[in-house]
Every structure is written in structure tokens, then in C-alpha cells.
C-alpha atoms as a PDB file:
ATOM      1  CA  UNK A   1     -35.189  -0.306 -19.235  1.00  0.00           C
ATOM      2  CA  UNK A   2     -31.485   0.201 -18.136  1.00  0.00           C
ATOM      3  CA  UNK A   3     -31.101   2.003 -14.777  1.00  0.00           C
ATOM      4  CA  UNK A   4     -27.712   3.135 -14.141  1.00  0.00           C
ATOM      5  CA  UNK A   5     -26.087   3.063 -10.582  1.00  0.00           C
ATOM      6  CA  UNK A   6     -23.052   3.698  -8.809  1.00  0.00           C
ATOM      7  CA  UNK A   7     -21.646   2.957  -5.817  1.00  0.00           C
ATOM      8  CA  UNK A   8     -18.925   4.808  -3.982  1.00  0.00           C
ATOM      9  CA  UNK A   9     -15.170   3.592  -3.723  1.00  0.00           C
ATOM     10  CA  UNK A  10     -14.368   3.270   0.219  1.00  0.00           C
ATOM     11  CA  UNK A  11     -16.061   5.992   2.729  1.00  0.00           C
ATOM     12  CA  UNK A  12     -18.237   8.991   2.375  1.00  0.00           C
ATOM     13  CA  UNK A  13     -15.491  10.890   4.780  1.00  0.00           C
ATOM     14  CA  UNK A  14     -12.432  12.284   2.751  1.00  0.00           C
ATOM     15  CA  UNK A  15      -9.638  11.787   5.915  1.00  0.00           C
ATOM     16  CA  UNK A  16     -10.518   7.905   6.213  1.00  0.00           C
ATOM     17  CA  UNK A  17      -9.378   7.536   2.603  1.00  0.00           C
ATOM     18  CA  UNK A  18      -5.806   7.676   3.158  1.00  0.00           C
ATOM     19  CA  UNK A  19      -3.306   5.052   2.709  1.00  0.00           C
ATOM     20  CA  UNK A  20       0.095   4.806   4.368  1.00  0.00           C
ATOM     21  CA  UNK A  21       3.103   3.730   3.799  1.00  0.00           C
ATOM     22  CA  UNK A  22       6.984   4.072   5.757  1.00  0.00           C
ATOM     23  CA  UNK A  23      10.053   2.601   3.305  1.00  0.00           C
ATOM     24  CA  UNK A  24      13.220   1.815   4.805  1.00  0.00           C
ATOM     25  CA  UNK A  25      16.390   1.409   2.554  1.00  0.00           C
ATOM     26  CA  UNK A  26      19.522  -0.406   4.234  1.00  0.00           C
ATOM     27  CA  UNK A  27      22.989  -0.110   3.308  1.00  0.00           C
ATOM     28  CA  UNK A  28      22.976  -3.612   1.727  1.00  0.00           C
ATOM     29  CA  UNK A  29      20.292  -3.294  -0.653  1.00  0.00           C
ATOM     30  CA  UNK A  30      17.462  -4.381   0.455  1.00  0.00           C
ATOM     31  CA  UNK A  31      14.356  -2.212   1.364  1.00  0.00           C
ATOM     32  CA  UNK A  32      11.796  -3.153   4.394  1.00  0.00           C
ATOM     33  CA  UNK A  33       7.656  -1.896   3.389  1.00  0.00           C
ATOM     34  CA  UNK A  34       5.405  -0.840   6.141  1.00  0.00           C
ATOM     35  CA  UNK A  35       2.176  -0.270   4.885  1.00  0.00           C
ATOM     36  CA  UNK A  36      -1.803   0.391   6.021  1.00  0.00           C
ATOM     37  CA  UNK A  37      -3.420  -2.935   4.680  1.00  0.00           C
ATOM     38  CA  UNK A  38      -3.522  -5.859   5.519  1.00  0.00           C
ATOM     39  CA  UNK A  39      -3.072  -9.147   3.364  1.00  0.00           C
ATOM     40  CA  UNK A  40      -5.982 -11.645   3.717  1.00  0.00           C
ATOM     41  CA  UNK A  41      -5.103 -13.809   0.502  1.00  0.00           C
ATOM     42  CA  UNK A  42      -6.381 -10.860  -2.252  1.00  0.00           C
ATOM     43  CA  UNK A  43      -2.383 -10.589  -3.019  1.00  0.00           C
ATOM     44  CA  UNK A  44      -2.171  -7.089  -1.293  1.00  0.00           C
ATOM     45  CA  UNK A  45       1.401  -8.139   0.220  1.00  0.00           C
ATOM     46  CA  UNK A  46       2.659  -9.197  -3.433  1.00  0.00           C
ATOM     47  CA  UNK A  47       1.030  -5.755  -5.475  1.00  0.00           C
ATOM     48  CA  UNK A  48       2.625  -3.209  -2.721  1.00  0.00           C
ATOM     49  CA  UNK A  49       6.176  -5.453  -3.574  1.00  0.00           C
ATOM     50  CA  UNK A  50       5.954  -4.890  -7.278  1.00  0.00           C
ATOM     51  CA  UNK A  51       5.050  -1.032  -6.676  1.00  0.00           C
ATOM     52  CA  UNK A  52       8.205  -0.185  -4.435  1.00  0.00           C
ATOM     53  CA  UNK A  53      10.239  -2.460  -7.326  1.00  0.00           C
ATOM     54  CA  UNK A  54       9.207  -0.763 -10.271  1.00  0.00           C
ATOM     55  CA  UNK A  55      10.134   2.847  -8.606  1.00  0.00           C
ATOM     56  CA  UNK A  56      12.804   1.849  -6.914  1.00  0.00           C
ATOM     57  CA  UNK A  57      13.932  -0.075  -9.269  1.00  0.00           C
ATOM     58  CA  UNK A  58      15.421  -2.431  -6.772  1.00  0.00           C
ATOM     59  CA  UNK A  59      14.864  -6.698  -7.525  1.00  0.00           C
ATOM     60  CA  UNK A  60      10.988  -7.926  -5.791  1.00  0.00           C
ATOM     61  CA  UNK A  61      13.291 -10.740  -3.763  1.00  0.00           C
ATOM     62  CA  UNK A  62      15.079  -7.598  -2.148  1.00  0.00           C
ATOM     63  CA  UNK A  63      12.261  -6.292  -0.597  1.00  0.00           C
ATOM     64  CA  UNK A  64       9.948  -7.773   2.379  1.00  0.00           C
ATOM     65  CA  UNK A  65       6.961  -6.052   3.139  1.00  0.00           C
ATOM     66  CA  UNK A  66       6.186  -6.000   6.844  1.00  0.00           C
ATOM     67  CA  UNK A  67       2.909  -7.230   8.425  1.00  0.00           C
ATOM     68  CA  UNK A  68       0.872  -4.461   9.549  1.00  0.00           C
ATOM     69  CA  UNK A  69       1.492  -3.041  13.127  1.00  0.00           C
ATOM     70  CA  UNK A  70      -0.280   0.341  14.609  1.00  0.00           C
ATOM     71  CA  UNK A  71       3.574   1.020  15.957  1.00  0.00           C
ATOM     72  CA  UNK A  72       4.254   1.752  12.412  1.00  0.00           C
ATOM     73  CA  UNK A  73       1.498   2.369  11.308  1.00  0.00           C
ATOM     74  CA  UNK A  74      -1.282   4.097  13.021  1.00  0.00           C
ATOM     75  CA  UNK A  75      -5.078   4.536  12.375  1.00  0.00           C
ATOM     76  CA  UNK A  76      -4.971   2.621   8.927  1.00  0.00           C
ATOM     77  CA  UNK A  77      -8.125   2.812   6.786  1.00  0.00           C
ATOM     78  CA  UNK A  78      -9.801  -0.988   6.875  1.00  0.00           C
ATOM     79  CA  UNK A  79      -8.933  -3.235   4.368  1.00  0.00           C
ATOM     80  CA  UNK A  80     -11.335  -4.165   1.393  1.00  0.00           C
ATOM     81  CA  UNK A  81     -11.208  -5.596  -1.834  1.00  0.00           C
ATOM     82  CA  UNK A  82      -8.748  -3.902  -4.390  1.00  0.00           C
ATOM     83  CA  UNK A  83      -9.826  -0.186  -2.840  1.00  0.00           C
ATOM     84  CA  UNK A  84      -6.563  -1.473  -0.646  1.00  0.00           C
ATOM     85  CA  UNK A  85      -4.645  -1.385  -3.654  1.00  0.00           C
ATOM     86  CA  UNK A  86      -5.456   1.936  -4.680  1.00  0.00           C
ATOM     87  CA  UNK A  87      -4.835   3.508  -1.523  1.00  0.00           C
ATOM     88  CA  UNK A  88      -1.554   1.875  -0.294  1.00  0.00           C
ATOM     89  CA  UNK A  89      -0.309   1.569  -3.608  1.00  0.00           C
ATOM     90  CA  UNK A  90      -0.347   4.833  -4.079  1.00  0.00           C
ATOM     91  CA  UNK A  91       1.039   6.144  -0.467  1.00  0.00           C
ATOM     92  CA  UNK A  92       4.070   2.770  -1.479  1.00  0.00           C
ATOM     93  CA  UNK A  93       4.733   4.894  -4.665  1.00  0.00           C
ATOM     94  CA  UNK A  94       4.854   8.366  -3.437  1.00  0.00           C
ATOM     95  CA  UNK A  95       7.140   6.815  -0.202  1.00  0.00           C
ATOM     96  CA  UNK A  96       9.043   5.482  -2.767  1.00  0.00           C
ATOM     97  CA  UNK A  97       9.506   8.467  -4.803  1.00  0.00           C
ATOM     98  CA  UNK A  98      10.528  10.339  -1.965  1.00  0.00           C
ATOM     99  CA  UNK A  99      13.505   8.206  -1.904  1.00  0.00           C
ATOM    100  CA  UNK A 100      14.829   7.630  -5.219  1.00  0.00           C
END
């Protein structure tokens, strides 16, 4: 017998699903990332720097993604496994977005 089963992605609770994200864009090109995860060796750091590159369309080398800091960015979901990649990636894009 098969039994299927799924399991959720993140939380039950819909407002601790958010991901965050604050670009800045200097006058010489390059682009500082501020976003809600944090980079434990699952190449968070490296996805959120190809995300602001492709919609910027600004070089990966030109942008530097900025550890995590509650100054910046406040009340961050936790980081797990790719579900970080959905979320941030997704508030990087639409931050990015914004901008272009």
C-alpha cells in the first residue's frame, strides 16, 4: 500500500512567512543586499546575489550582500533549509523590482 503525506513548507501562521529584503544602489554601481536569512553554508548568501543580478541586471561581483542585523532587518522568519530561498528570494526580487 502507498500512503501519501505531506508536510507543510515553514509555519502554520501566515505573518511568520514573510521574507525581507532592503536594496541599496550607490552612485558607482554597485548595490549593498540586506536580507532576513541567514547563511549557514546552504549557499543562501550566493542565491539572494544571483536574484538581485538577474533583475537588476547589474554584474554578481558588484553586489555584496550584508550579514543579517535586526537594525536592518527586524523580526526575520528563522532560517531553514531552501524555505529561506523561497522567502528572501522572493522579497530580493520584488526589492529589486521596485528599483529598476
Amino acid at each position: 500500500y502507498a500512503l501519501p503525506l505531506t508536510y507543510p513548507c515553514g509555519f502554520p501562521t501566515k505573518y511568520i512567512n514573510q521574507g525581507y529584503a532592503l536594496v541599496n544602489i550607490y552612485t558607482d554601481g554597485t548595490v549593498a543586499l540586506h536580507f532576513g536569512g541567514v547563511e549557514m553554508g546552504q549557499g543562501l548568501r550566493t542565491k539572494m546575489i544571483q536574484v538581485a543580478s538577474r533583475v537588476l541586471d547589474v554584474p554578481k561581483d558588484r553586489i555584496h550582500a550584508i550579514e543579517l542585523n535586526t537594525n536592518v532587518i527586524a523580526n526575520a522568519a528563522s532560517t531553514g533549509a531552501s524555505f529561506s530561498t523561497d522567502l528572501n528570494g522572493n522579497a530580493v526580487m520584488q526589492a529589486c523590482q521596485k528599483l529598476v
